[in-house]
N, C-alpha and C. Protein backbone atom coordinates (compact mmCIF):
# COMPACT_ATOMS: atom_id res chain seq x y z
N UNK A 1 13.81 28.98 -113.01
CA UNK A 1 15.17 29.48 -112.89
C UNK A 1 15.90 29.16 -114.20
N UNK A 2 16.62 30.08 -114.88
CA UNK A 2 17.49 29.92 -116.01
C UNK A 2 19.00 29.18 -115.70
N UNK A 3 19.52 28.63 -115.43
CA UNK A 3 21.12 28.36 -115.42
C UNK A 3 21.77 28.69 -116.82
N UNK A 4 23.04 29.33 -116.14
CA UNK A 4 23.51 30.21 -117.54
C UNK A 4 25.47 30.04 -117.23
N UNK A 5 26.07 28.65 -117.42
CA UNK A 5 27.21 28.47 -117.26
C UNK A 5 28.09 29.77 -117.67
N UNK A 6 29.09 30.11 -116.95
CA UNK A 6 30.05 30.98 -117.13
C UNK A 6 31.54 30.68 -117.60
N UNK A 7 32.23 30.96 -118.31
CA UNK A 7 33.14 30.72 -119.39
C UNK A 7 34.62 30.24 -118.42
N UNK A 8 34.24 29.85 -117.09
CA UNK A 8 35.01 29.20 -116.19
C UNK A 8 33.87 28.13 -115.79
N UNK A 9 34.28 26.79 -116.33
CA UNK A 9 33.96 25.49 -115.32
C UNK A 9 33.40 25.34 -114.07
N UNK A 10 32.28 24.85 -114.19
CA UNK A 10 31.87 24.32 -112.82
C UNK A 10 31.25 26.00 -112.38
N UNK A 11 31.38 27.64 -112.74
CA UNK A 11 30.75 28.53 -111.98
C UNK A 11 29.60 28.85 -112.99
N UNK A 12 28.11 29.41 -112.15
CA UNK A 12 26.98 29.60 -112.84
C UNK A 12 26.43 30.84 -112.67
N UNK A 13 25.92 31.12 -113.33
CA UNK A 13 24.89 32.45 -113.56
C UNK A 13 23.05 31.61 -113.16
N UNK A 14 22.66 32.33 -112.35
CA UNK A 14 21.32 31.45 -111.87
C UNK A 14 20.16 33.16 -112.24
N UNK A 15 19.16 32.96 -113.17
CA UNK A 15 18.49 33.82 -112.98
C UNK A 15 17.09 33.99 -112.75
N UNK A 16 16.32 34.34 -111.46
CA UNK A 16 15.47 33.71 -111.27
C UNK A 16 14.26 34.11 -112.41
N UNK A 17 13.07 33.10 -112.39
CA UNK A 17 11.94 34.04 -112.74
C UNK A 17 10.78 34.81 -111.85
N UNK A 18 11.06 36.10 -111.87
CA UNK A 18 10.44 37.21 -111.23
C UNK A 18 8.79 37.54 -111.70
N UNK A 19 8.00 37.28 -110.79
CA UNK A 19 6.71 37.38 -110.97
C UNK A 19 6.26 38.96 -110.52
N UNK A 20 6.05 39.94 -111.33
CA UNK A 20 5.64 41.24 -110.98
C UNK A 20 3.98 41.09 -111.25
N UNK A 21 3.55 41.68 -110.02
CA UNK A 21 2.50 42.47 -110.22
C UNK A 21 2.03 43.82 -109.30
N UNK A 22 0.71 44.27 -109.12
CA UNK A 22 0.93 45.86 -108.73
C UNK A 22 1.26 45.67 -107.06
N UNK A 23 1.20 44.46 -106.62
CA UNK A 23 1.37 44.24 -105.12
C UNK A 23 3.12 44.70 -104.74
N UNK A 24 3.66 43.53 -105.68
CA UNK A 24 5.11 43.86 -106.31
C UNK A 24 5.75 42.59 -106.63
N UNK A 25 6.36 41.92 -105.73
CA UNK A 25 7.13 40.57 -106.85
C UNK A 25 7.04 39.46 -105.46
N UNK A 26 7.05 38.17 -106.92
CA UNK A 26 7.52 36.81 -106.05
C UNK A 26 8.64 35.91 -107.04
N UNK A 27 9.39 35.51 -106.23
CA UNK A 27 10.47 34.36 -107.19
C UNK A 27 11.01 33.69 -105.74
N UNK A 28 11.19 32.10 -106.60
CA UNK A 28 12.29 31.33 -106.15
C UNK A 28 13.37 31.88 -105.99
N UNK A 29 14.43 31.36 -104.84
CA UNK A 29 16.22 31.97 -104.89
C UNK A 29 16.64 30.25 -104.98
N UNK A 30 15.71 29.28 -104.86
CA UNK A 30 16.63 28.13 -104.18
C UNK A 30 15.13 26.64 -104.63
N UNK A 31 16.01 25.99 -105.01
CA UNK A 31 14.68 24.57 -105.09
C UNK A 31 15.36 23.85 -105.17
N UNK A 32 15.79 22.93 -104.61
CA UNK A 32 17.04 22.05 -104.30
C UNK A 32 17.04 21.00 -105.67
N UNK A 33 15.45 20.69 -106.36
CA UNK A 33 15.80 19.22 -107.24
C UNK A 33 16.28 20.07 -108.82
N UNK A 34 15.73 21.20 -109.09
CA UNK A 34 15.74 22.08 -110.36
C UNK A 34 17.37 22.64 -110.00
N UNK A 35 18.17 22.59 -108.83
CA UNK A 35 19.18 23.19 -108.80
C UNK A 35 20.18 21.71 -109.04
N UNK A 36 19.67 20.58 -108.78
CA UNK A 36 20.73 19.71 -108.37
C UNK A 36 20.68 19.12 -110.05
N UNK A 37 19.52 19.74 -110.88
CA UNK A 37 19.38 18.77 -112.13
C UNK A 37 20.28 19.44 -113.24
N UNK A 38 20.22 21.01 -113.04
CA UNK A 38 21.41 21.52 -113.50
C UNK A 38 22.81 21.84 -113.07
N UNK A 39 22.95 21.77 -111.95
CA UNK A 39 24.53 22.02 -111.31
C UNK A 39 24.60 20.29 -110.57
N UNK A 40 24.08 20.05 -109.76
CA UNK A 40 24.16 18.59 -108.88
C UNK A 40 23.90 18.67 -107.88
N UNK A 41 24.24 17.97 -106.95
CA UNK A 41 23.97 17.84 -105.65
C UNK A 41 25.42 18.74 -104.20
N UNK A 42 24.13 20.02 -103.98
CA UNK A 42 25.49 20.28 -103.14
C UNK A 42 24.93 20.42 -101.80
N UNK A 43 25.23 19.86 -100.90
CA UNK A 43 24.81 20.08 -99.37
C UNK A 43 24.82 21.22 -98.74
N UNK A 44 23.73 22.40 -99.27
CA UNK A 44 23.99 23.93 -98.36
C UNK A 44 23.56 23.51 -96.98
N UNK A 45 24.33 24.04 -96.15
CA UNK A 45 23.80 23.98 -94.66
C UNK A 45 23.88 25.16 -93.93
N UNK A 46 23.87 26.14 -94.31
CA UNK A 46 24.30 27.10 -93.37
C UNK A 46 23.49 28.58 -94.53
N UNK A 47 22.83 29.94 -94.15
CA UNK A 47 22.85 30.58 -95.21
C UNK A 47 23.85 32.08 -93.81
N UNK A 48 24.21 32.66 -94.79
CA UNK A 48 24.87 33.89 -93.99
C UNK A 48 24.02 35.29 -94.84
N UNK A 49 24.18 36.54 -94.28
CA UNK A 49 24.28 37.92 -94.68
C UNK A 49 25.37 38.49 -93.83
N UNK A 50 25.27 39.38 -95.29
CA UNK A 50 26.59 40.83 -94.43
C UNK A 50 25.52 41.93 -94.88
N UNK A 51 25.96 43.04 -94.72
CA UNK A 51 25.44 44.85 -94.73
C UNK A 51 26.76 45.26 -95.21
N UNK A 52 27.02 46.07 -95.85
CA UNK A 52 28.34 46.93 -96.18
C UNK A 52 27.68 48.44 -97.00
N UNK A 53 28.57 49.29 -96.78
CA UNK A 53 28.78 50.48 -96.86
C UNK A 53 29.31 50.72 -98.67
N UNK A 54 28.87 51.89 -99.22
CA UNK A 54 29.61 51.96 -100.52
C UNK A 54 31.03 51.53 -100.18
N UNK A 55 31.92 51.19 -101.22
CA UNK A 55 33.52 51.19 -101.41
C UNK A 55 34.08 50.05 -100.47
N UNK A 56 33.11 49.16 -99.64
CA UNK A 56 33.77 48.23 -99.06
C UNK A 56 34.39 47.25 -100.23
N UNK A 57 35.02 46.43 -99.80
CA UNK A 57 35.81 45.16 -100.92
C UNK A 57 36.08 44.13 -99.96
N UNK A 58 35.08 42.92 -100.02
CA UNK A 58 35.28 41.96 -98.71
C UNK A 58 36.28 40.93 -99.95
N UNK A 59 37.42 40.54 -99.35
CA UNK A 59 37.86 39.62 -100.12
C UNK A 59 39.41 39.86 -100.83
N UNK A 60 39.85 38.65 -101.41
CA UNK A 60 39.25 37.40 -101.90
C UNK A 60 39.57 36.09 -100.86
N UNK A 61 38.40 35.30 -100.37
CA UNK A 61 38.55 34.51 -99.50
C UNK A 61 38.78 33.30 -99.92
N UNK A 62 39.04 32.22 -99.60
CA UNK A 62 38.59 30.65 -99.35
C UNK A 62 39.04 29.77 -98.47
N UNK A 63 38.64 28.93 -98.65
CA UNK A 63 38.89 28.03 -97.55
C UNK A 63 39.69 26.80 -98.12
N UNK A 64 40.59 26.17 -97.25
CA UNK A 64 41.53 25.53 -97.76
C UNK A 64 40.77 23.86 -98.08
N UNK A 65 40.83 22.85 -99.04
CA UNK A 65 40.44 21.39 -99.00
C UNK A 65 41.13 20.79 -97.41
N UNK A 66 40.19 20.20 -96.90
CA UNK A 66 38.90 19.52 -97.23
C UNK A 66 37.77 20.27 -96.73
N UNK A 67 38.19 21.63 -96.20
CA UNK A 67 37.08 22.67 -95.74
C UNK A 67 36.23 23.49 -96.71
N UNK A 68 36.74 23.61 -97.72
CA UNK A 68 36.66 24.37 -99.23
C UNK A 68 35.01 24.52 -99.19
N UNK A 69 34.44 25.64 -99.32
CA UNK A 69 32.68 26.00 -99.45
C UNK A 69 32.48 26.39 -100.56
N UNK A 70 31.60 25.77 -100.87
CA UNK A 70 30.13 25.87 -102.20
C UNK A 70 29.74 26.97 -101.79
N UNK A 71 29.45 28.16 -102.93
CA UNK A 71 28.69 28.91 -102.15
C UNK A 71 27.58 29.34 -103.65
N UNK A 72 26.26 29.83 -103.08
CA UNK A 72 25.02 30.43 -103.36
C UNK A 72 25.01 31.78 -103.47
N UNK A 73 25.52 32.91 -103.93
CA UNK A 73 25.58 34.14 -103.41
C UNK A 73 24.04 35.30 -104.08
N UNK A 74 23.84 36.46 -103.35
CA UNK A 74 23.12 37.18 -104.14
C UNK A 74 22.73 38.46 -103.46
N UNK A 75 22.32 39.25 -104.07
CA UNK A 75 22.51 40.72 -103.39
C UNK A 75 20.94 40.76 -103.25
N UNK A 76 20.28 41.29 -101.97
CA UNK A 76 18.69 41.26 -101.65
C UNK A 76 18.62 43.06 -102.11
N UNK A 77 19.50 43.86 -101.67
CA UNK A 77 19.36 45.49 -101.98
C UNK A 77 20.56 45.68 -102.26
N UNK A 78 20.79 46.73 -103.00
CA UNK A 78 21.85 47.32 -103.48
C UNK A 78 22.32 46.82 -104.60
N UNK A 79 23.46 47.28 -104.64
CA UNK A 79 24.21 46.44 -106.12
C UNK A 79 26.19 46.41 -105.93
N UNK A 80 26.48 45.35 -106.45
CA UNK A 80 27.77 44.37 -106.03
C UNK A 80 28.10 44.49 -106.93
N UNK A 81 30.05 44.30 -107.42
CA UNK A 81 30.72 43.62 -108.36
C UNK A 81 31.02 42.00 -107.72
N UNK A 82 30.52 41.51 -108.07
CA UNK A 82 30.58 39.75 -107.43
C UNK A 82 32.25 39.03 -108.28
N UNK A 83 32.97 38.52 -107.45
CA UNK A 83 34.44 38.05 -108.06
C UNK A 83 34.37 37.20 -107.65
N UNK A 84 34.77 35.77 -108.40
CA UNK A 84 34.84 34.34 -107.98
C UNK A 84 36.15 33.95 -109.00
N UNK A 85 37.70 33.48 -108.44
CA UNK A 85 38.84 33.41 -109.22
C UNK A 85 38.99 31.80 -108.80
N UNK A 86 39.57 30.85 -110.17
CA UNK A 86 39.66 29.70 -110.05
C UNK A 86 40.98 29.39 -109.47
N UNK A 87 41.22 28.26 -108.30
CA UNK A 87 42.39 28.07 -107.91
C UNK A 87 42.48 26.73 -107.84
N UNK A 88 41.89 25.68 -108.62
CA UNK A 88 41.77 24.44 -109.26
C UNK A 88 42.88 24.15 -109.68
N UNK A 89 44.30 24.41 -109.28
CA UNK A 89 45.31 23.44 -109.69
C UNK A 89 45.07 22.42 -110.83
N UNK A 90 45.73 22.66 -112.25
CA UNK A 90 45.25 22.00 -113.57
C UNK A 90 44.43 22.80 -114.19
N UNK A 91 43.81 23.24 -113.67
CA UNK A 91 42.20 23.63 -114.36
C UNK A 91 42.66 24.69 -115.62
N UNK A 92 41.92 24.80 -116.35
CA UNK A 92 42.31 25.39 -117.55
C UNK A 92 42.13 26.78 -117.28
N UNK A 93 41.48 27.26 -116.18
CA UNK A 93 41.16 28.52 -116.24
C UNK A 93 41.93 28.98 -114.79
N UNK A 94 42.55 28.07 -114.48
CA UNK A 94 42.84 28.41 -113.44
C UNK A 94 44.24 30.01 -113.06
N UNK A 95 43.58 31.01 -112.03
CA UNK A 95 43.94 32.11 -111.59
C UNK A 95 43.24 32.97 -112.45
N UNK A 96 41.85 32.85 -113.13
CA UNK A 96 41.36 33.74 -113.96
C UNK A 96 40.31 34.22 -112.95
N UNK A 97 39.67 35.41 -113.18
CA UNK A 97 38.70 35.54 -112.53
C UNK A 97 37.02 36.07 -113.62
N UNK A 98 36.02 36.13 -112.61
CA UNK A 98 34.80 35.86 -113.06
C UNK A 98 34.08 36.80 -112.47
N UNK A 99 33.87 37.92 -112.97
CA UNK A 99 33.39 38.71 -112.56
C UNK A 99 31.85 39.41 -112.98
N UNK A 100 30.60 40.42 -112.21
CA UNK A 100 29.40 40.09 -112.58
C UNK A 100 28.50 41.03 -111.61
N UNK A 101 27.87 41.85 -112.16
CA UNK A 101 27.07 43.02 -111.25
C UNK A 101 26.10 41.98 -110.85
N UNK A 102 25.90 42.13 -109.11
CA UNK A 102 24.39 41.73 -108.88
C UNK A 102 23.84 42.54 -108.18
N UNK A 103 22.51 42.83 -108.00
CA UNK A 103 21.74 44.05 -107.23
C UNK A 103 20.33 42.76 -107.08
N UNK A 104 19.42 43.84 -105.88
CA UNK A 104 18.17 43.67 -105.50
C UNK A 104 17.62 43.35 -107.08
N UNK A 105 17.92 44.48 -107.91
CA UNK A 105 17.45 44.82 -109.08
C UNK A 105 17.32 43.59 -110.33
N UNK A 106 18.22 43.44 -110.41
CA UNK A 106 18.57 42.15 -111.53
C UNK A 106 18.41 40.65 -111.06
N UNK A 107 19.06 40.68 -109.44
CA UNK A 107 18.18 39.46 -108.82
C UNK A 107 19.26 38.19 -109.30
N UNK A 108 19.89 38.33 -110.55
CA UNK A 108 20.91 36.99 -110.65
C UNK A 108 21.83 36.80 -108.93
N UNK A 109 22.03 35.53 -109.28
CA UNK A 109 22.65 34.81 -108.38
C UNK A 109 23.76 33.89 -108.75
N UNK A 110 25.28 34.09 -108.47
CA UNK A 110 26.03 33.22 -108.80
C UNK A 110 27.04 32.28 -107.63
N UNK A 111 26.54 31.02 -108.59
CA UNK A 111 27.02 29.80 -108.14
C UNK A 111 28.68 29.49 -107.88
N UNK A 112 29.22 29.29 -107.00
CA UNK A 112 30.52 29.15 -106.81
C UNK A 112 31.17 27.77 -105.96
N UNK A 113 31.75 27.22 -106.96
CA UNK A 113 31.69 25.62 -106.16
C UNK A 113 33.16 25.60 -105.64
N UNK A 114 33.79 24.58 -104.73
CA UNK A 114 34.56 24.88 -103.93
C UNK A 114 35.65 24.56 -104.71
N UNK A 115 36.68 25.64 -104.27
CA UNK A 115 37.81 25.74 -105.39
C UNK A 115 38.38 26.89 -105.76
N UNK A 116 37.67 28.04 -105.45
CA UNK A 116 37.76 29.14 -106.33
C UNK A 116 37.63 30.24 -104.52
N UNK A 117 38.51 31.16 -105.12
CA UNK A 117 38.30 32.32 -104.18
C UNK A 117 36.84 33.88 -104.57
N UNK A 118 37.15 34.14 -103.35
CA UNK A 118 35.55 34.75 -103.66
C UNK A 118 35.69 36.36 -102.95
N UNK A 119 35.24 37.32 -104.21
CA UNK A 119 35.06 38.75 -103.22
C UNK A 119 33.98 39.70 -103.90
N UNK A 120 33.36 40.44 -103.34
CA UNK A 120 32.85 41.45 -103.72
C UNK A 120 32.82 43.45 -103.09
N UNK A 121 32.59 43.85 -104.05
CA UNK A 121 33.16 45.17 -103.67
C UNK A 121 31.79 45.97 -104.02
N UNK A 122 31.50 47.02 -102.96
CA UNK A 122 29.60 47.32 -103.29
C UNK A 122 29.93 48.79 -103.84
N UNK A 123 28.69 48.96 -105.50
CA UNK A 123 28.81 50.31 -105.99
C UNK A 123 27.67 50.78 -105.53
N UNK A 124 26.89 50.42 -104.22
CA UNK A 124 25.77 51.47 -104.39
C UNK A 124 25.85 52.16 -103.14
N UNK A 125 25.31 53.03 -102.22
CA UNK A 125 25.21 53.40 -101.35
C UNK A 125 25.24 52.32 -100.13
N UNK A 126 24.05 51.10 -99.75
CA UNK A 126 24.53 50.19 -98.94
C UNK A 126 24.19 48.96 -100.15
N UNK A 127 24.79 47.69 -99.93
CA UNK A 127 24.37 46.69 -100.02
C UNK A 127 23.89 45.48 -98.80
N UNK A 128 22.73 44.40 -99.53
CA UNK A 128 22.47 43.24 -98.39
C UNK A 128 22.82 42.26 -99.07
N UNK A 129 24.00 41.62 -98.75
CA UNK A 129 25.09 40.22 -99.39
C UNK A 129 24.79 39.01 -98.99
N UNK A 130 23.66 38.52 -99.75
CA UNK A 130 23.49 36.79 -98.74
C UNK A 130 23.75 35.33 -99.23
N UNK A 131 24.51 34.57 -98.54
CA UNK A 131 25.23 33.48 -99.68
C UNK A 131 24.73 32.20 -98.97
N UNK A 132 24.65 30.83 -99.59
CA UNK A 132 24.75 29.84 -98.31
C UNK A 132 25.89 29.48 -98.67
N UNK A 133 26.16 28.44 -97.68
CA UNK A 133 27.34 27.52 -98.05
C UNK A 133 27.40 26.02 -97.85
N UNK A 134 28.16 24.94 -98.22
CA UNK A 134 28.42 23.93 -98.00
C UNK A 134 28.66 23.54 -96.90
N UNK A 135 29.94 24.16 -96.13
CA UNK A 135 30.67 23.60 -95.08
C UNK A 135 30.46 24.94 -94.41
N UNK A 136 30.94 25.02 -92.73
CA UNK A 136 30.85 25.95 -91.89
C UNK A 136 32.33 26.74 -92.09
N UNK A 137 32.59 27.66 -91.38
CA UNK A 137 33.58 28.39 -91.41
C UNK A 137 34.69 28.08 -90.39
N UNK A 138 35.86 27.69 -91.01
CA UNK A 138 36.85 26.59 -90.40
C UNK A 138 38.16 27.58 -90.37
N UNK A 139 38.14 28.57 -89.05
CA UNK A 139 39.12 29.78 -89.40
C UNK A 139 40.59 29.53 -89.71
N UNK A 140 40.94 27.96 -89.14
CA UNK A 140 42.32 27.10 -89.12
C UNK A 140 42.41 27.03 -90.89
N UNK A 141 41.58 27.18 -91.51
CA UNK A 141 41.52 26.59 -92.98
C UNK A 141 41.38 27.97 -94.14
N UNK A 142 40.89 29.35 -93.34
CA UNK A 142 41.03 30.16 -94.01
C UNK A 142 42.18 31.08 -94.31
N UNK A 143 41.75 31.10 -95.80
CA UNK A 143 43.00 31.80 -96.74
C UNK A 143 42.73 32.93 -97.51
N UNK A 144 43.40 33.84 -98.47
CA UNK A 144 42.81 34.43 -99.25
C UNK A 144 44.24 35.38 -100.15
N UNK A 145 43.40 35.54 -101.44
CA UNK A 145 44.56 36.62 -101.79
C UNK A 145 44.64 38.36 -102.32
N UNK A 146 45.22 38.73 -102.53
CA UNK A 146 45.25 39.97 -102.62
C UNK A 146 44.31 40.52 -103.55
N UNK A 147 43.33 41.06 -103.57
CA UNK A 147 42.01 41.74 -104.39
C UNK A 147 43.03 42.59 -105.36
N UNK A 148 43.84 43.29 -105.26
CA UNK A 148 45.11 44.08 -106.69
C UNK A 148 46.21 43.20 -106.90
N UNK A 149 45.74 41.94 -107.16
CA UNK A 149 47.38 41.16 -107.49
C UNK A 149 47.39 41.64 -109.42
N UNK A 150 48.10 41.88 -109.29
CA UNK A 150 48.49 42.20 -111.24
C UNK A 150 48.48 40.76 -111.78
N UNK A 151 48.96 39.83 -111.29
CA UNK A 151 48.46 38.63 -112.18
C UNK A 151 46.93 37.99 -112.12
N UNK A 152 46.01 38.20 -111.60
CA UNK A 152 44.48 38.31 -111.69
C UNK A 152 43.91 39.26 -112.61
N UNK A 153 44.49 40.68 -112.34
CA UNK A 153 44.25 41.73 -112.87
C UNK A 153 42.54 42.31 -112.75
N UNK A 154 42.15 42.18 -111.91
CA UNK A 154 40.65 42.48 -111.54
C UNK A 154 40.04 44.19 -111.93
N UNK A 155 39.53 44.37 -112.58
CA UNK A 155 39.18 45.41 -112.74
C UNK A 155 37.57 45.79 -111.23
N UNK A 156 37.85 46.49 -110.23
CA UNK A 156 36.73 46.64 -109.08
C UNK A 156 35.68 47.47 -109.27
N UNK A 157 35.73 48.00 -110.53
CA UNK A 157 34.84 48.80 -110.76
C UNK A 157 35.03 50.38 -110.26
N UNK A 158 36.11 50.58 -109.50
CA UNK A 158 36.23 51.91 -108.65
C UNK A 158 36.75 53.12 -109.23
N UNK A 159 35.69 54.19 -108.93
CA UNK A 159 35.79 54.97 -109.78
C UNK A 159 36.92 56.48 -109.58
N UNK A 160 37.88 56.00 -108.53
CA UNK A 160 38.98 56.58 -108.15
C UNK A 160 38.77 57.82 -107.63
N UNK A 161 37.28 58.26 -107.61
CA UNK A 161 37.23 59.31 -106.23
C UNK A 161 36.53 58.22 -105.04
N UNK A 162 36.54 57.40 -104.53
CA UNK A 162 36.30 57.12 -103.84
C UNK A 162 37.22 55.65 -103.49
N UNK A 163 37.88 55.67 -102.30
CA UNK A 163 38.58 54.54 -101.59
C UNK A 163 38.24 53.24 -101.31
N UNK A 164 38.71 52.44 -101.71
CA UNK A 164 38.45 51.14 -101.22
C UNK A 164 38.45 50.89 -99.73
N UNK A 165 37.60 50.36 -99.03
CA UNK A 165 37.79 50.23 -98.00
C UNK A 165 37.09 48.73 -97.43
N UNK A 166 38.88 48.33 -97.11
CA UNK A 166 39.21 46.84 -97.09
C UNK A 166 39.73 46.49 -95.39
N UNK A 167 39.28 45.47 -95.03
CA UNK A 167 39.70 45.30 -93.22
C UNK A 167 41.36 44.64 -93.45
N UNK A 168 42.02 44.91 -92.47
CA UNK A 168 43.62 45.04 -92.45
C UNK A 168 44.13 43.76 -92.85
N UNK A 169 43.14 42.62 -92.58
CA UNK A 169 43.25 41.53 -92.83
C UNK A 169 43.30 41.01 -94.70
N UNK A 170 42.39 41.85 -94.94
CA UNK A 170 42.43 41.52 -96.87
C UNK A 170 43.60 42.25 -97.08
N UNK A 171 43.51 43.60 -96.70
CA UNK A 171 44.54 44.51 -97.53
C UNK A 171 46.53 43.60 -97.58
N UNK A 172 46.42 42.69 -96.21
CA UNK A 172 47.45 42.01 -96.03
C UNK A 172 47.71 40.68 -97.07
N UNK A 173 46.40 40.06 -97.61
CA UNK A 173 46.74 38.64 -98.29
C UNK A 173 47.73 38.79 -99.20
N UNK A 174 48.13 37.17 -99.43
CA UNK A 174 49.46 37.18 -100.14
C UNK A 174 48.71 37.24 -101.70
N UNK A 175 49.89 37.80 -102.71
CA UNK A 175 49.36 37.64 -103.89
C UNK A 175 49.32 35.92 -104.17
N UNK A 176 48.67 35.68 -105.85
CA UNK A 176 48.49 34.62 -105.90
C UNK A 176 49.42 33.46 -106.03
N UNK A 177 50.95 34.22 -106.46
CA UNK A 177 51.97 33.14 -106.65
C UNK A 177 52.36 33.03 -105.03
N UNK A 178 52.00 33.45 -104.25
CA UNK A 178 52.26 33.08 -103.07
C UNK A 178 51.05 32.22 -101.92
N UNK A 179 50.58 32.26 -102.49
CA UNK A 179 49.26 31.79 -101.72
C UNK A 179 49.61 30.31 -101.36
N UNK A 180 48.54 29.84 -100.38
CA UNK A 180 48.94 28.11 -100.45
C UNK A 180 47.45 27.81 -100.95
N UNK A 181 47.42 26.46 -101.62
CA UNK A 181 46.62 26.23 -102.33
C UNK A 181 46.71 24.82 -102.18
N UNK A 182 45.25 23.96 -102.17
CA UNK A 182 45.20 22.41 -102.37
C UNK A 182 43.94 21.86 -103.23
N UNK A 183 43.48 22.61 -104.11
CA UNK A 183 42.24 22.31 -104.74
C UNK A 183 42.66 21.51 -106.07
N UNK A 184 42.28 20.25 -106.58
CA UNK A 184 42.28 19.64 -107.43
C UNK A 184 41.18 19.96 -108.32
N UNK A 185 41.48 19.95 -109.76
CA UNK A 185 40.56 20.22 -110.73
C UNK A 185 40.06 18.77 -111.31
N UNK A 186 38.96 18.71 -111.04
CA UNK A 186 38.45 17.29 -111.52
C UNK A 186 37.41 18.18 -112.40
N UNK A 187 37.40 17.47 -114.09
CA UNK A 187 36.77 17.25 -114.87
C UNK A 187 35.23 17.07 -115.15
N UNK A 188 34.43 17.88 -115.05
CA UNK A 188 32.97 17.84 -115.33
C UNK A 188 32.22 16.99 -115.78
C-alpha cells in the first residue's frame, strides 16, 4: 500500500497494490500493522456499504465529539467525487475541503480521521460506497452541513444537465457558519 498525505492534516490518500493477471486482480484494502505504521492506531469496528444511483450527493455528515468516526472509505464499482471538509477548530485548514475521484477502477482509498465532515456525489451510472468506521452511528450526535455552502465552495463535479439528488434531510443542513461544532485540532 502507498500512503500519500493530502495537503489537509491528518487526511490520506491510500493506494493499493493491484496484482493483475489473465484470471483478473488481487490487492489488500486493509492490514491493520502497515496501516497503523503510517497513519496509527485507529479502532475500525464496524464496515458499512451504500448503492446509489447517478447524481445522488450523500452528505456532508459527521458526528459530533466524543462520537466523531474515523472513517476508511472506497468505491468497489463505479466512480465517486469523495469530499472530506476539516472542522478542527484551530486547525489551519480548517472549513477547507478535500476533494478526489474514486472508482472500482483506480481503487484509491481515502482516509478520514474524526473531525472533518464527509460526502460524496456518484458520476457514474451506479456506484458501491464502502467505508469502516471507528465508532457506531450515534443519531443523538449526528450533524452535517450544507454540500453548496459558498464558504466551502465545493465544486460536485455536476454537469448541469443532470440534478442533484439529495434526501430532504441534506438538502436542509445548516451552512458552515452555522453549524455546531466541538472538534479540537491537536497537532500531529
Amino acid at each position: 500500500m502507498n500512503y500519500i498525505e493530502t495537503t489537509i492534516p491528518g487526511l490520506w490518500l491510500l493506494e493499493p497494490k493491484v496484482f493483475n493477471d489473465h484470471r483478473g486482480y488481487f490487492m489488500e484494502t486493509y492490514q491493520q500493522i502497515d496501516f497503523e505504521k503510517h497513519i496509527g492506531s485507529v479502532p475500525f469496528m464496524q464496515d458499512n456499504e451504500s448503492g446509489s444511483v447517478r447524481g445522488v450527493l450523500r452528505g456532508l455528515h459527521y458526528q459530533l465529539a466524543p462520537f466523531s468516526q474515523a472513517k476508511l472509505v472506497r468505491v468497489v464499482q463505479g466512480r465517486v467525487l469523495d469530499v472530506a471538509v476539516d472542522l478542527r477548530l484551530l486547525s489551519p485548514t480548517f472549513g477547507k475541503a478535500f476533494s478526489v475521484e474514486l472508482s472500482g477502477e483506480n481503487k484509491l482509498q481515502l482516509y478520514i480521521p474524526q473531525g472533518f465532515a464527509h460526502g460524496f456525489h456518484v458520476l457514474s451510472e451506479t456506484a458501491v460506497f464502502t467505508y469502516k468506521v471507528d465508532r457506531p452511528q450515534v443519531p443523538s450526535a449526528e450533524r452535517g452541513i450544507r454540500f453548496d455552502d459558498p464558504a466551502i465552495g465545493i465544486d460536485w463535479k455536476s454537469t448541469g444537465q443532470e440534478a442533484l439528488i439529495l434526501s430532504g434531510k441534506d438538502r436542509n443542513l445548516p451552512l458552515l457558519k452555522d453549524a455546531e461544532l466541538n472538534f479540537e485540532y491537536l497537532t500531529l
